[in-house]
C-alpha atoms as a PDB file:
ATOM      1  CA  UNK A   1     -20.620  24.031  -2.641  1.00  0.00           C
ATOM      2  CA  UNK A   2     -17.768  23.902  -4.548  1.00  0.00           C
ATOM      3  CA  UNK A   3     -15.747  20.481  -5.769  1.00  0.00           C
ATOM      4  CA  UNK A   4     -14.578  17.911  -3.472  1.00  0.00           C
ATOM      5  CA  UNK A   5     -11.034  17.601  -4.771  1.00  0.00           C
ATOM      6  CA  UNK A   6      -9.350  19.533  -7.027  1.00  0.00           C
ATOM      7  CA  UNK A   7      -5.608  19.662  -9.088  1.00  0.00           C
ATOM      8  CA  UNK A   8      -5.533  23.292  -9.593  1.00  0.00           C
ATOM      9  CA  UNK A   9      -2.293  22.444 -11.821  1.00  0.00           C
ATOM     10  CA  UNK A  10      -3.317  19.925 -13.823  1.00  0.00           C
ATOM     11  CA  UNK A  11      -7.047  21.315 -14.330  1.00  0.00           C
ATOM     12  CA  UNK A  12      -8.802  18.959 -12.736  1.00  0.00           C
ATOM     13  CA  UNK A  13     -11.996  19.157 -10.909  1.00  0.00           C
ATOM     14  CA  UNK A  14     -14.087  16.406  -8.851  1.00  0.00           C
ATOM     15  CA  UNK A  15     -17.588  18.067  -7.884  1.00  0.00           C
ATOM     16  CA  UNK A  16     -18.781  15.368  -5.889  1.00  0.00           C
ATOM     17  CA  UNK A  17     -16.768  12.463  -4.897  1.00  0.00           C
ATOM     18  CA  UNK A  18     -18.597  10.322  -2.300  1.00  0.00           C
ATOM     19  CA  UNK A  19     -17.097   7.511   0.257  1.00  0.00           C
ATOM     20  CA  UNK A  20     -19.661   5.445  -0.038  1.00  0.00           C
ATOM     21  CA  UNK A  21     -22.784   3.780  -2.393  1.00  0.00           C
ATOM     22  CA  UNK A  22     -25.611   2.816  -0.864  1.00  0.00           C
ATOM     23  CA  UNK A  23     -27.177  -0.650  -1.996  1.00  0.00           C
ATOM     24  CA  UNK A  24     -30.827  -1.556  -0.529  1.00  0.00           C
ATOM     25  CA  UNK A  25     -30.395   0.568   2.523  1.00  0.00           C
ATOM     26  CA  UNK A  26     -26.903  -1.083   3.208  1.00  0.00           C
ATOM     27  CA  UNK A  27     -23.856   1.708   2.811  1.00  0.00           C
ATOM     28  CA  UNK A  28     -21.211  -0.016   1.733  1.00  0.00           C
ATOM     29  CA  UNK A  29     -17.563   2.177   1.734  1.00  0.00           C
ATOM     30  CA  UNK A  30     -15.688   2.759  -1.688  1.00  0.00           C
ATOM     31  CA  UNK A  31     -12.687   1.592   0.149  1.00  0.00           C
ATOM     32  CA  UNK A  32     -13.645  -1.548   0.925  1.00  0.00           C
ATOM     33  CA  UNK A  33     -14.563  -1.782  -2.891  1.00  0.00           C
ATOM     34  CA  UNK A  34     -11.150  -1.075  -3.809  1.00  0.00           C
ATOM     35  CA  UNK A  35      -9.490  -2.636  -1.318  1.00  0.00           C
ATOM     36  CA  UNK A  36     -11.457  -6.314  -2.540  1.00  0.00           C
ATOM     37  CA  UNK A  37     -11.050  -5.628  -6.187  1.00  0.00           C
ATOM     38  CA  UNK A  38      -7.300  -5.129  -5.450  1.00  0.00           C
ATOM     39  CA  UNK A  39      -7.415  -8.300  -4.157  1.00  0.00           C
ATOM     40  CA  UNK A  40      -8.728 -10.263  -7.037  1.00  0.00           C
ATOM     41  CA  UNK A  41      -6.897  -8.143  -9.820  1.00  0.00           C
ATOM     42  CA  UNK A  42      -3.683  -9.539  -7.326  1.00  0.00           C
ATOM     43  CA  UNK A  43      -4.926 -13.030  -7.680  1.00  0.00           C
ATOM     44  CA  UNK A  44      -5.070 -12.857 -11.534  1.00  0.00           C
ATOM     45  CA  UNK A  45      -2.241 -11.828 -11.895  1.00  0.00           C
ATOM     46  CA  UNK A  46      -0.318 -13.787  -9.661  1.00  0.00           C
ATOM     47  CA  UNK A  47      -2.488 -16.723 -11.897  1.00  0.00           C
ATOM     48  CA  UNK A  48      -1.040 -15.392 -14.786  1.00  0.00           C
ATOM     49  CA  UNK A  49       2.492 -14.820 -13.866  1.00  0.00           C
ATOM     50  CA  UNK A  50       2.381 -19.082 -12.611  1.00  0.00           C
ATOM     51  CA  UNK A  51       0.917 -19.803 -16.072  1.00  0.00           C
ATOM     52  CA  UNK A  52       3.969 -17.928 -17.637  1.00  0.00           C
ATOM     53  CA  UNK A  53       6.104 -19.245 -15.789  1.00  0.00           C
ATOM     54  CA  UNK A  54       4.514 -23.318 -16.032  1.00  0.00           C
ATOM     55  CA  UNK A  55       3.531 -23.256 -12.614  1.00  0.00           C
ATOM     56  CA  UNK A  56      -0.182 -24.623 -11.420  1.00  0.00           C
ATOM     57  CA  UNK A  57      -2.092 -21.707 -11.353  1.00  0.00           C
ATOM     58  CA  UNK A  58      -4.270 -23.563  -9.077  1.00  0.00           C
ATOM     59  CA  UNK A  59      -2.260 -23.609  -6.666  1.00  0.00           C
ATOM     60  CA  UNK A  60      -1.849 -19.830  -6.346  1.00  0.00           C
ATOM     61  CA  UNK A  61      -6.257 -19.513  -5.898  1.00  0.00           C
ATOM     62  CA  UNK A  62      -5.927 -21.476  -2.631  1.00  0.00           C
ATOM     63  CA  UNK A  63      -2.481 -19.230  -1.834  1.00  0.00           C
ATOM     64  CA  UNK A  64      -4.728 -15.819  -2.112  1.00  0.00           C
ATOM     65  CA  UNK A  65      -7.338 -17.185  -0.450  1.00  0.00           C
ATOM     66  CA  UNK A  66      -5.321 -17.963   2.692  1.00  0.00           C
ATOM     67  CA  UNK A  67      -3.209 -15.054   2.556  1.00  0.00           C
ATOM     68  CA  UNK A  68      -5.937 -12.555   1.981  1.00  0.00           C
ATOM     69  CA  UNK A  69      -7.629 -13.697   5.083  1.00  0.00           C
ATOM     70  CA  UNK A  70      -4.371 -13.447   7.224  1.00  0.00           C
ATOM     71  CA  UNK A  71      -3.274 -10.396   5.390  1.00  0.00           C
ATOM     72  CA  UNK A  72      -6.579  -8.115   6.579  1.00  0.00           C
ATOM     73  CA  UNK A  73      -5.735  -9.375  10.231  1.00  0.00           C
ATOM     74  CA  UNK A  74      -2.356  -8.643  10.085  1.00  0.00           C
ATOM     75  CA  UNK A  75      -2.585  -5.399   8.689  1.00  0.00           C
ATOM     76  CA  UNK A  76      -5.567  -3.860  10.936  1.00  0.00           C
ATOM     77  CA  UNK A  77      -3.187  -5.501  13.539  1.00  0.00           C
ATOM     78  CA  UNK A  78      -0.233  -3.161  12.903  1.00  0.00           C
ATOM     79  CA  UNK A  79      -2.522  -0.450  12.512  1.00  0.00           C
ATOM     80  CA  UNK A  80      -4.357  -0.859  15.724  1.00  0.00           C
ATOM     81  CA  UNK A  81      -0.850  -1.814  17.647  1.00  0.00           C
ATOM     82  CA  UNK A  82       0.998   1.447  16.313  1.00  0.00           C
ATOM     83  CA  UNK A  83      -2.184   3.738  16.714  1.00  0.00           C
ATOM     84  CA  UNK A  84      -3.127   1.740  20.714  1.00  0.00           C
ATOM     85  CA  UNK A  85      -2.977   5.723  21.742  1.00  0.00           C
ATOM     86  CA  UNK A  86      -6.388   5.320  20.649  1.00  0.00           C
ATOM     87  CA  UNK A  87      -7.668   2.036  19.982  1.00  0.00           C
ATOM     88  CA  UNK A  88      -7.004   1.792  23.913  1.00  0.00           C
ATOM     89  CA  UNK A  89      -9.805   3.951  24.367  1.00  0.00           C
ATOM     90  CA  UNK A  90     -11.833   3.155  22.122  1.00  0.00           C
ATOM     91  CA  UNK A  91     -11.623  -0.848  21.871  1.00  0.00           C
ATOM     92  CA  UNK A  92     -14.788  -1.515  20.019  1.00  0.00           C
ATOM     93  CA  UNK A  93     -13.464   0.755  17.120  1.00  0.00           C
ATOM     94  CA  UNK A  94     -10.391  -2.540  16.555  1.00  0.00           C
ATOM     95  CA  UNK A  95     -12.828  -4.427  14.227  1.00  0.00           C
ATOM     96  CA  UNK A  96     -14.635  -1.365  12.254  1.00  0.00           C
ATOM     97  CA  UNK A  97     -12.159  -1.458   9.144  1.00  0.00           C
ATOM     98  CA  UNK A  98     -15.271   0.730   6.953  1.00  0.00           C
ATOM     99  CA  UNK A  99     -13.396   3.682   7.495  1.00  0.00           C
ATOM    100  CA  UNK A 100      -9.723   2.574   6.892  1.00  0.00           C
ATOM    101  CA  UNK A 101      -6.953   1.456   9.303  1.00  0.00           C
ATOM    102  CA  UNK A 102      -5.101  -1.063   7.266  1.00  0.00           C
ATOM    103  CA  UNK A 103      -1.569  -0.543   7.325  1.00  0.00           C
ATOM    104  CA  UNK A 104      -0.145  -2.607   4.120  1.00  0.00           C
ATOM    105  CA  UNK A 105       3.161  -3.461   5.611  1.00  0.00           C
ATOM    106  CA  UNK A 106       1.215  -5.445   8.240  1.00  0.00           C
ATOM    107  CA  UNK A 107      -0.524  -7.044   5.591  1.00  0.00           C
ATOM    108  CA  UNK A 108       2.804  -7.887   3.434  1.00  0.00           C
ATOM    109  CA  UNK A 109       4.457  -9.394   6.863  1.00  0.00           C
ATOM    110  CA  UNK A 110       1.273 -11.677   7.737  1.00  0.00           C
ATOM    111  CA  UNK A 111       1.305 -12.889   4.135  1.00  0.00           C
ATOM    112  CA  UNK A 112       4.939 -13.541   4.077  1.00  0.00           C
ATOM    113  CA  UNK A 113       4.176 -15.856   6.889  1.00  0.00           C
ATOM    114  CA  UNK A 114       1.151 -17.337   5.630  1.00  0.00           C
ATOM    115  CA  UNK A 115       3.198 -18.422   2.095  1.00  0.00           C
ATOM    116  CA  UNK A 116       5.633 -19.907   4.252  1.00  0.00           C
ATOM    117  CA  UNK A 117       3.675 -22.075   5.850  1.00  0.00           C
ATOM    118  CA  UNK A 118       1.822 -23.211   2.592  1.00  0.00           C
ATOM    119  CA  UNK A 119       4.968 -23.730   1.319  1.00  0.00           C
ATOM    120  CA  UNK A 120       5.916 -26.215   4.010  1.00  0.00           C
ATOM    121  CA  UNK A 121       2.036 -27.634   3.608  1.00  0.00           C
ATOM    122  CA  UNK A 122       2.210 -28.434   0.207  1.00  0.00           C
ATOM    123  CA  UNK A 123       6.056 -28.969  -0.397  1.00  0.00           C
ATOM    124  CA  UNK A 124       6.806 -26.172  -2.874  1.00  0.00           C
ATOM    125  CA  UNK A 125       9.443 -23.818  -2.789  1.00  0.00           C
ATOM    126  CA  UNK A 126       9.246 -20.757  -0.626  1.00  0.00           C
ATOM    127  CA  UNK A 127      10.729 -18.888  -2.857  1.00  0.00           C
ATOM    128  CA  UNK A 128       9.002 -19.598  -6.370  1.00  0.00           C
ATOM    129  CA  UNK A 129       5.579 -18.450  -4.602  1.00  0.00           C
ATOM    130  CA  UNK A 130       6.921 -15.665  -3.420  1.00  0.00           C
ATOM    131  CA  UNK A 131       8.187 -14.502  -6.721  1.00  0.00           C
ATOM    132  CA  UNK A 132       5.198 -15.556  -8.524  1.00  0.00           C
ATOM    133  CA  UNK A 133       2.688 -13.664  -5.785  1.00  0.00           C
ATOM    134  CA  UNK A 134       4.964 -10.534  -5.426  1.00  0.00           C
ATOM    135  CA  UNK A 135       3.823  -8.867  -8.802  1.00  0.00           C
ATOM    136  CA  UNK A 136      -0.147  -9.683  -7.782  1.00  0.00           C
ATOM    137  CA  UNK A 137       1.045  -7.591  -4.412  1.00  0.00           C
ATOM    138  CA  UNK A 138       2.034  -4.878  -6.442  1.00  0.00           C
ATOM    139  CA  UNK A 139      -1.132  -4.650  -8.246  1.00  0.00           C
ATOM    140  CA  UNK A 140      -2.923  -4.984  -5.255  1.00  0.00           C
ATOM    141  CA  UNK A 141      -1.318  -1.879  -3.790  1.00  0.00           C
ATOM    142  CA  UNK A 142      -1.117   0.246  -7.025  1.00  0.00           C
ATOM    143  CA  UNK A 143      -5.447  -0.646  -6.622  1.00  0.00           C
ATOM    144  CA  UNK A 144      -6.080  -0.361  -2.837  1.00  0.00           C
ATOM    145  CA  UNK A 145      -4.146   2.885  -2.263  1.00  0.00           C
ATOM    146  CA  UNK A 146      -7.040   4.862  -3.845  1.00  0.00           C
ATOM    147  CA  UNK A 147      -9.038   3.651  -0.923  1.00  0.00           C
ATOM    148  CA  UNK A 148      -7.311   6.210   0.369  1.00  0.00           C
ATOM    149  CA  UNK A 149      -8.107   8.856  -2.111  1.00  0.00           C
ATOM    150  CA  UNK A 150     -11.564   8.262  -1.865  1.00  0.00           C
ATOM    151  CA  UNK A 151     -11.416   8.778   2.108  1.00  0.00           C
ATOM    152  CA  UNK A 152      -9.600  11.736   1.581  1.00  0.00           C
ATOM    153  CA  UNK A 153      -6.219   9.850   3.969  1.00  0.00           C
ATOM    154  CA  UNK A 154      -2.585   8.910   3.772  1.00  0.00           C
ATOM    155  CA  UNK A 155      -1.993  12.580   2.003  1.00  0.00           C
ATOM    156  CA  UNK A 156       1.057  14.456   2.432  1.00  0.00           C
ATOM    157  CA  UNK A 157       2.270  17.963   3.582  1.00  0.00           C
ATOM    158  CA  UNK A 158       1.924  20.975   1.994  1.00  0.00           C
ATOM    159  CA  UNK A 159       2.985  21.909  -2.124  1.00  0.00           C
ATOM    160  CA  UNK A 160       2.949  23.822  -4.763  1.00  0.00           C
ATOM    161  CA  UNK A 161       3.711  21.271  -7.471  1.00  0.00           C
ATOM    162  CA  UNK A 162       2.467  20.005 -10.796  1.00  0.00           C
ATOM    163  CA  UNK A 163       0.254  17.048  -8.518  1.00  0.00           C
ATOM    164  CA  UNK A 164      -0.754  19.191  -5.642  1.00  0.00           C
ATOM    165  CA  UNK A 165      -3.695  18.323  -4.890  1.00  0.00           C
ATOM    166  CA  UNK A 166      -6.508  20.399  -3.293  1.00  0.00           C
ATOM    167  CA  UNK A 167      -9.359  19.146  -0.398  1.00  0.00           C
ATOM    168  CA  UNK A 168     -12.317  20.543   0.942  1.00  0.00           C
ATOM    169  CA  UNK A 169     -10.728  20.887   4.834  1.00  0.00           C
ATOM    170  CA  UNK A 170     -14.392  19.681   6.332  1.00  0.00           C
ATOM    171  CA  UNK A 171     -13.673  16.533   4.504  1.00  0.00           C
ATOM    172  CA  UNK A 172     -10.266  15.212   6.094  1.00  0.00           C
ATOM    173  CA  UNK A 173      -9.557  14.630   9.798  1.00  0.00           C
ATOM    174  CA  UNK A 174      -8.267  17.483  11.475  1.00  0.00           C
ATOM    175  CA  UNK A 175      -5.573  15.456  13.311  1.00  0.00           C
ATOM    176  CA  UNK A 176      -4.076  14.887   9.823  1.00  0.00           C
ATOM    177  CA  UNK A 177      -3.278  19.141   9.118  1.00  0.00           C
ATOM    178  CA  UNK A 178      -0.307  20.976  10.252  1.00  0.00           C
ATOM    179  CA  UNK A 179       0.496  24.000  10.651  1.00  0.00           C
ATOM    180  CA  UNK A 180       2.159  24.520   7.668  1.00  0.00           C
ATOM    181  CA  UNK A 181      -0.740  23.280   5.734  1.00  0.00           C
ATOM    182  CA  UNK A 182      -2.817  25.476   7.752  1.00  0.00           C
ATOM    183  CA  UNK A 183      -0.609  27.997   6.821  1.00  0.00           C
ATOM    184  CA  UNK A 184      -1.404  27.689   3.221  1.00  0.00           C
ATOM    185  CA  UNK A 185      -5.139  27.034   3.318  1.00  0.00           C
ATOM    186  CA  UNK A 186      -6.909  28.222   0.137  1.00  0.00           C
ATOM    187  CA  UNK A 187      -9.758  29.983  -0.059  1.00  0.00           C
ATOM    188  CA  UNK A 188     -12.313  29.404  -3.322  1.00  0.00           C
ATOM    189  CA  UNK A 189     -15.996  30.778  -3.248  1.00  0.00           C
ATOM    190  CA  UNK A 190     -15.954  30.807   0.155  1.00  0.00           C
ATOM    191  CA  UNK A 191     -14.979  26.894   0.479  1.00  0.00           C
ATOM    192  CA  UNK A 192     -11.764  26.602   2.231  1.00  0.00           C
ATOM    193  CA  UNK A 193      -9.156  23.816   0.658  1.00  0.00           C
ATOM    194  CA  UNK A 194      -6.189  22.192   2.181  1.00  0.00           C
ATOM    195  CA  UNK A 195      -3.366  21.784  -0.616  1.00  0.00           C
ATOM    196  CA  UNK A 196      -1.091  19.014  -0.496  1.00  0.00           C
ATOM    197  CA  UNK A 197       0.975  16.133  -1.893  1.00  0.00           C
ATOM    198  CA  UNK A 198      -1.317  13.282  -3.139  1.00  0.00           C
ATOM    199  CA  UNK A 199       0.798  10.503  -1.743  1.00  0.00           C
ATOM    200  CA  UNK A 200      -1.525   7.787  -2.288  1.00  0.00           C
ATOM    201  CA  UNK A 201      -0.887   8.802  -6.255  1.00  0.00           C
ATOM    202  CA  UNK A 202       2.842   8.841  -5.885  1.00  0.00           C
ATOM    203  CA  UNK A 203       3.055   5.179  -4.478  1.00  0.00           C
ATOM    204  CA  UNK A 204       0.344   3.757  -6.728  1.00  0.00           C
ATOM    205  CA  UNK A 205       2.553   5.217  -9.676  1.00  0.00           C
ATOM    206  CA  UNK A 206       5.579   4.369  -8.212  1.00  0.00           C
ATOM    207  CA  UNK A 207       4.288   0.615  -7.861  1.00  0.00           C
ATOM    208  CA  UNK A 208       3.753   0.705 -11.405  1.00  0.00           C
ATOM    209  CA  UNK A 209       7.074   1.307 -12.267  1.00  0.00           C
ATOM    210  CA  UNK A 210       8.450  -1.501  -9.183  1.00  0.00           C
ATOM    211  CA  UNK A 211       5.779  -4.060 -11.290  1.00  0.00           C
ATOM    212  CA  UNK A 212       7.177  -3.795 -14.571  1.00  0.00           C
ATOM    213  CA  UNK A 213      10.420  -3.840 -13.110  1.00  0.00           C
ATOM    214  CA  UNK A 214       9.747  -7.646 -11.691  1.00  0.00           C
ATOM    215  CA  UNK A 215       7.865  -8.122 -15.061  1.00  0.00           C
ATOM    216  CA  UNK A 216      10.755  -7.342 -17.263  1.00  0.00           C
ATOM    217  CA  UNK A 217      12.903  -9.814 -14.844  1.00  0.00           C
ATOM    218  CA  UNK A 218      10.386 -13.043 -14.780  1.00  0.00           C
ATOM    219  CA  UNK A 219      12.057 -15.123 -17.005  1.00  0.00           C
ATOM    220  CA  UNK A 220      15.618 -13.590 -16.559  1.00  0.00           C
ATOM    221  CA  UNK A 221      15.361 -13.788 -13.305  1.00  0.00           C
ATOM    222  CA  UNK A 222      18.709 -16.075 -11.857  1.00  0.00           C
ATOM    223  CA  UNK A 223      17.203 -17.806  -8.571  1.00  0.00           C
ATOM    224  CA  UNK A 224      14.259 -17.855  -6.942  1.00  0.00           C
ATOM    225  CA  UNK A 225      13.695 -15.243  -4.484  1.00  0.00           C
ATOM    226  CA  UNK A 226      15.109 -12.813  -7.217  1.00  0.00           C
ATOM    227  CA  UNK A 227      12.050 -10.729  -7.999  1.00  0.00           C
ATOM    228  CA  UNK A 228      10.739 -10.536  -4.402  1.00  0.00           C
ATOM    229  CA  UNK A 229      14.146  -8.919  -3.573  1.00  0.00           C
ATOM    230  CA  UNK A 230      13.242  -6.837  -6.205  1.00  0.00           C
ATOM    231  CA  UNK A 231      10.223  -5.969  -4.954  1.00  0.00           C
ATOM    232  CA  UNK A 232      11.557  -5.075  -1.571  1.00  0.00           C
ATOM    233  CA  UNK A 233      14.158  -3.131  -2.677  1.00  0.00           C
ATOM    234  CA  UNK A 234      11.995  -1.040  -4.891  1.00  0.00           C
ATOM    235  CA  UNK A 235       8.411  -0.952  -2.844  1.00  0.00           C
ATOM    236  CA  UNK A 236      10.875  -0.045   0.083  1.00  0.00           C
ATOM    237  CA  UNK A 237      12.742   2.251  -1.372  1.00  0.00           C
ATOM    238  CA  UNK A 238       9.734   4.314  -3.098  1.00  0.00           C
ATOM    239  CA  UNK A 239       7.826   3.448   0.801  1.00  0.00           C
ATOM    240  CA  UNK A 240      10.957   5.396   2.819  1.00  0.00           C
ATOM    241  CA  UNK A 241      10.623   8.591   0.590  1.00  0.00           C
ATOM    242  CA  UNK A 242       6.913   8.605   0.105  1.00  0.00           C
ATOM    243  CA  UNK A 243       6.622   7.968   4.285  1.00  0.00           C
ATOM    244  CA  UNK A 244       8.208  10.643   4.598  1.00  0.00           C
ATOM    245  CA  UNK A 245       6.026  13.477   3.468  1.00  0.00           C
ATOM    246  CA  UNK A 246       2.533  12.194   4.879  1.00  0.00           C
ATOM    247  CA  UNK A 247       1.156  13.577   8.218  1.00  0.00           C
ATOM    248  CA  UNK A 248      -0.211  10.462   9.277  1.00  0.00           C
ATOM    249  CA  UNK A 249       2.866   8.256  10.091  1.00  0.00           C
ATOM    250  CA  UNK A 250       2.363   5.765  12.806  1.00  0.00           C
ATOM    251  CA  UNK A 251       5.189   6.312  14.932  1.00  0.00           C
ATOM    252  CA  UNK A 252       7.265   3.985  16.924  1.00  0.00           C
ATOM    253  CA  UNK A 253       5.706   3.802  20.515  1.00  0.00           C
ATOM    254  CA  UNK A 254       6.858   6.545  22.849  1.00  0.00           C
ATOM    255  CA  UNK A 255       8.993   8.362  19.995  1.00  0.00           C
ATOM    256  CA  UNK A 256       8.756  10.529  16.764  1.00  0.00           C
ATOM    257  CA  UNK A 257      10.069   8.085  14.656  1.00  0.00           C
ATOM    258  CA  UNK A 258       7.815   6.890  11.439  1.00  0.00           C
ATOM    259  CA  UNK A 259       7.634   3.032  11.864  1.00  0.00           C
ATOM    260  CA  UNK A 260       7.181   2.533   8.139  1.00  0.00           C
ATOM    261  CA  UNK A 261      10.360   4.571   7.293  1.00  0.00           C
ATOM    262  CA  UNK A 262      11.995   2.467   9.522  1.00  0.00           C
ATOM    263  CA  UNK A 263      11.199  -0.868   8.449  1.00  0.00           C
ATOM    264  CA  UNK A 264      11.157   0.581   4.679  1.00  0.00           C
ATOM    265  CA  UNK A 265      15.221   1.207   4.651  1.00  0.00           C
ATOM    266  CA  UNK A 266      15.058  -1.971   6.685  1.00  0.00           C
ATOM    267  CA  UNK A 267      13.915  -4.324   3.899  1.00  0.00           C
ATOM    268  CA  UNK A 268      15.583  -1.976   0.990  1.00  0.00           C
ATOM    269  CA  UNK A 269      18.885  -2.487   2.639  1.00  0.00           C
ATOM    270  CA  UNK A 270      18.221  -6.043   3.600  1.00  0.00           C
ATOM    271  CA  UNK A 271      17.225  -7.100   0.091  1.00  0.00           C
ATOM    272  CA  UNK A 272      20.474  -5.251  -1.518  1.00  0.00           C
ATOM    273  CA  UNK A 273      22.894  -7.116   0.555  1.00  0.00           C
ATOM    274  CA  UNK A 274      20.851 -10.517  -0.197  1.00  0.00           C
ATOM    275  CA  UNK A 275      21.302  -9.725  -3.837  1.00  0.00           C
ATOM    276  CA  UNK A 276      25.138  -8.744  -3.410  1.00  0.00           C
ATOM    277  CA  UNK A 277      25.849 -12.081  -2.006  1.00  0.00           C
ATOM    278  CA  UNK A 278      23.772 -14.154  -4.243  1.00  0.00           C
ATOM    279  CA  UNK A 279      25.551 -12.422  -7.040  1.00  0.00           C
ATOM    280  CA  UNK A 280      28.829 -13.056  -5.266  1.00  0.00           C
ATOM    281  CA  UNK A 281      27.622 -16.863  -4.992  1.00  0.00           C
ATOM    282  CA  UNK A 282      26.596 -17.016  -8.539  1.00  0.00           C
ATOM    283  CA  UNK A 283      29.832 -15.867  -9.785  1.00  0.00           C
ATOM    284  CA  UNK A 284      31.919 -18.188  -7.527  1.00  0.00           C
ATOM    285  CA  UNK A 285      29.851 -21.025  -8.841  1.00  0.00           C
ATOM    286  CA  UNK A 286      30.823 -20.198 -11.912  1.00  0.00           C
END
């Protein structure tokens, strides 16, 4: 009884908002859905962005097929590796993705990787596919983080603001309330509600902004490598804050600290003193 989700603020009501569709007796999960339509809205537009820019678009189908396969692995790796708590106990839970567990930055790193060595394969610059791919990453994210909305994950503490954003509390995993959400449980018709931030909406909105950011830029851009520092800087910066208010950070082993927040102002910082000194070098040249 009662809806699903709900944005008291903004008047919004979901009655019924399954995880899953059911197709000749097979259930297949909504994010798994998203997370594969992500995937081929990223590939068209990384297509898209090489036709702009007079590149073989080609070229970038056999790029996403490569680093889509190596991207899953390497992000239910760094799930599994930063979560081993309970994957240790539970080992033949390490391949059952249905449910979630992919952990993008994973999937960003084993990409990165991948590129480069199809780079050094087919004798292209680095660089150029990087900047070409990194808006198709974007819309990849902006899609696949409501995978998490639909399996009710990756929200954030406790509010009262415009976005908050109510859910049923049978419906999330208990692991993922804290006391101060407990605190403010609401009570509607007898269905109790946890209220909190809808992070997966702030990042997906936030990558919006990051994308036509490196849009804008694609044929101002002054080297290559220029828009994926862009893209670091911003996804990074946006990541560190956003990280920040979930309640399901995986933490550095034996501490309290958020791994993604970490390596977040990692990259950020990394990719603003890249872009300092390839100003610096552009102006010398000059």
């Amino acid at each position: 009884m009662g809806a699903d989700i709900r944005f008291p603020h903004l008047g919004i009501e979901i009655e019924k908002l399954g995880k899953s569709i059911s197709i000749g007796g097979f259930s297949i999960a909504y994010y798994g859905i998203i997370i594969a339509f992500g995937m081929v809205c990223g590939y068209l537009v990384a297509a898209w962005q090489a036709k702009r820019t007079g590149q073989d678009k080609e070229m970038y189908l056999d790029l996403a097929l490569w680093d889509i396969i190596f991207a899953v692995i390497g992000a239910r790796v760094y799930y599994v590796v930063f979560s081993w708590d309970y994957y240790s106990k539970n080992l033949k839970e390490i391949i059952n993705t249905r449910g979630g567990g992919l952990a993008i930055y994973g999937g960003v790193i084993a990409g990165v990787i991948t590129t480069f060595v199809f780079s050094k394969v087919r004798k292209v610059s680095f660089m150029k596919l990087l900047d070409t791919a990194c808006g198709g990453l974007l819309i990849g994210q902006i899609i696949g983080r409501w995978g998490n909305f639909f399996n009710r994950e990756a929200f954030g503490g406790y509010t009262d603001s415009l976005f908050a954003m109510q859910i049923k509390r049978t419906q999330v995993s208990q692991s993922n309330i804290t006391h101060d959400i407990i605190k403010h449980i609401v009570d509607i018709d007898g269905v109790s509600y946890i209220q909190v931030h809808p992070t997966f909406l702030y990042e997906s909105l936030w990558n919006v902004i990051v994308l036509l950011i490196i849009l804008f830029y694609t044929k101002k851009k002054k080297y290559d490598g220029q828009l994926f520092l862009i893209y670091l800087l911003g996804y990074g910066a946006g990541r560190f804050w956003i990280e920040g208010l979930r309640t399901d950070q995986l933490l550095i082993l034996g501490t309290q600290v958020a791994v993604s927040q970490v390596l977040s102002a990692t990259v950020a910082i990394a990719a603003v003193v890249i872009m300092i000194v390839m100003f610096k070098k552009k102006k010398d040249a000059k």
